[in-house]
Protein backbone atom coordinates (compact mmCIF):
# COMPACT_ATOMS: atom_id res chain seq x y z
CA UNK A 1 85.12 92.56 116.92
CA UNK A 2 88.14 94.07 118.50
CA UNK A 3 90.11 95.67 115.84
CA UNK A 4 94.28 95.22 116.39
CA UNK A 5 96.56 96.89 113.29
CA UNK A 6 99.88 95.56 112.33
CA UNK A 7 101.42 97.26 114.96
CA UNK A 8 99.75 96.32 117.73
CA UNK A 9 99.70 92.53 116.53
CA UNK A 10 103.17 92.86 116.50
CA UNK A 11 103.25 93.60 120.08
CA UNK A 12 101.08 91.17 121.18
CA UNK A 13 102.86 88.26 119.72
CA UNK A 14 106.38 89.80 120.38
CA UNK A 15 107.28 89.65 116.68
CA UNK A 16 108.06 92.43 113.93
CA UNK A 17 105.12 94.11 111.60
CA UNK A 18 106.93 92.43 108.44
CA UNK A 19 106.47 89.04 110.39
CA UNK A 20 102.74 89.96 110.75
CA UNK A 21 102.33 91.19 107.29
CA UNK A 22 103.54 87.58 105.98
CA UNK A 23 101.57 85.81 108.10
CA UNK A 24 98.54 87.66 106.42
CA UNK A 25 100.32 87.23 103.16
CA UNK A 26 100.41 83.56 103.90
CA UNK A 27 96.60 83.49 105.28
CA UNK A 28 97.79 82.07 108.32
CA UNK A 29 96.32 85.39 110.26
CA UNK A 30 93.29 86.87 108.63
CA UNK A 31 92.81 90.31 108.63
CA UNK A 32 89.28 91.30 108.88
CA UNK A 33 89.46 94.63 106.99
CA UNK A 34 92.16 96.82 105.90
CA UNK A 35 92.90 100.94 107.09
CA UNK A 36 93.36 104.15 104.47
CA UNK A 37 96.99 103.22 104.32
CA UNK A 38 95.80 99.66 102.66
CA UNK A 39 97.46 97.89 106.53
CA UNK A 40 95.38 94.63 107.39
CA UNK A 41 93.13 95.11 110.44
CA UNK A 42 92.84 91.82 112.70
CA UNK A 43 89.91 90.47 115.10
CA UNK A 44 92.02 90.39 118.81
CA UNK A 45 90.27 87.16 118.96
CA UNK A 46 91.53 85.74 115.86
CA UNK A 47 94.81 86.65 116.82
CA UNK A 48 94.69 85.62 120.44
CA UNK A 49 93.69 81.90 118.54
CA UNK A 50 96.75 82.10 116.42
CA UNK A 51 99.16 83.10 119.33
CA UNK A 52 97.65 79.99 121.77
CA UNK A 53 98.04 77.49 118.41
CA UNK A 54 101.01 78.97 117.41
CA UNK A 55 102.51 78.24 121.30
CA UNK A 56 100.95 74.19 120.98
CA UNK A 57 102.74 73.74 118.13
CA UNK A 58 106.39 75.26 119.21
CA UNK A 59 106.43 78.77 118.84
CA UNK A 60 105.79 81.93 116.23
């Protein structure tokens, strides 16, 4: 496992952290673990899956 935080998510899929945080919210990105600060920690490859889906279907 590849760890990502919120931030770096974020990044990846060009959104904003409270965009990530609702799509963990939502369970439509699971986070693997959480940090100290109680932030969701994602698998890269769980999030590279989302990101290709997310593209089929139209966009983030």
């Amino acid at each position: 496992m590849t760890p990502m935080t919120t931030e770096q998510v974020a990044e990846f899929l060009d959104v904003k952290v409270e965009r990530v945080r609702r799509l963990a919210r939502e369970n439509l990105l699971v986070a693997k673990d959480t940090d100290a600060n109680g932030e969701p920690i994602f698998d890269k490859t769980d999030v590279e899956k989302y990101k290709e889906l997310a593209q089929r279907l139209g966009g983030i």
